[in-house]
Protein backbone atom coordinates (compact mmCIF):
# COMPACT_ATOMS: atom_id res chain seq x y z
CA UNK A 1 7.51 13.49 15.60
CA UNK A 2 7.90 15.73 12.58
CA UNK A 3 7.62 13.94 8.79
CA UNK A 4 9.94 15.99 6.75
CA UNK A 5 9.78 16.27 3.23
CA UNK A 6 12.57 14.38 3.02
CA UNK A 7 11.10 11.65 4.83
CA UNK A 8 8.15 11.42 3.15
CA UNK A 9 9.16 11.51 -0.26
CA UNK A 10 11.69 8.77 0.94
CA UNK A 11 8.53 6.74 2.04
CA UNK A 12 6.90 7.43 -1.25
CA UNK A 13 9.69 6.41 -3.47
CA UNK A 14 10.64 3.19 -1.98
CA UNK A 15 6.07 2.36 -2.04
CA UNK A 16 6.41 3.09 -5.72
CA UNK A 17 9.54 0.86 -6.11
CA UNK A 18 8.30 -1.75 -4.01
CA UNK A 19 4.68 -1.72 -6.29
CA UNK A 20 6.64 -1.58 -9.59
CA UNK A 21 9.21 -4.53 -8.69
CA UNK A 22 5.60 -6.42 -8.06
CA UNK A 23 4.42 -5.56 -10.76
CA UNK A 24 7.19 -6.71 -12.93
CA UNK A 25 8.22 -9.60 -11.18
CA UNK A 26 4.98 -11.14 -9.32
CA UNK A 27 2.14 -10.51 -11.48
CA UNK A 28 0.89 -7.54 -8.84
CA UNK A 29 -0.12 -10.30 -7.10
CA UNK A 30 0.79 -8.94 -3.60
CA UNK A 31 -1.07 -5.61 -4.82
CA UNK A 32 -4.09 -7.44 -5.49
CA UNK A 33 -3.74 -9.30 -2.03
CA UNK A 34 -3.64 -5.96 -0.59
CA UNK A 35 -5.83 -4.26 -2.13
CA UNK A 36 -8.27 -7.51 -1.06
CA UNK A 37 -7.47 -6.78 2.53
CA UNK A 38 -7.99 -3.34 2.37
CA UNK A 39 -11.72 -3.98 1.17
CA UNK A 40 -11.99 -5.99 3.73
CA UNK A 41 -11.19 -4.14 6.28
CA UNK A 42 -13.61 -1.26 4.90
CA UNK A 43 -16.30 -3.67 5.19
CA UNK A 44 -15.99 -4.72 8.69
CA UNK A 45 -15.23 -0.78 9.73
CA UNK A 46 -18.29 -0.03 8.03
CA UNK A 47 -20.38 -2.70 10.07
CA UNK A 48 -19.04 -1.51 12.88
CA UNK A 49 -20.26 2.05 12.34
């Protein structure tokens, strides 16, 4: 499966809309949530190295 630009600046665009409606309307809390999870998952990826 090829990712065309077209596709991935698609992708990119609605990421950044989706993190700037956040942003503006929840506090970036689900950023913050996310950005949690991600460290988590580092973590436990790292312990499992």
């Amino acid at each position: 499966m090829n990712v065309t630009d077209r596709i991935a600046l698609s992708l990119g665009l609605i990421i950044i809309a989706a993190a700037g409606a956040d942003i503006a309307w929840n506090d970036a809390s689900a950023l913050l949530f996310l950005s949690m999870k991600f460290a988590d998952m580092v973590e436990w990826s790292a312990f499992w190295r």
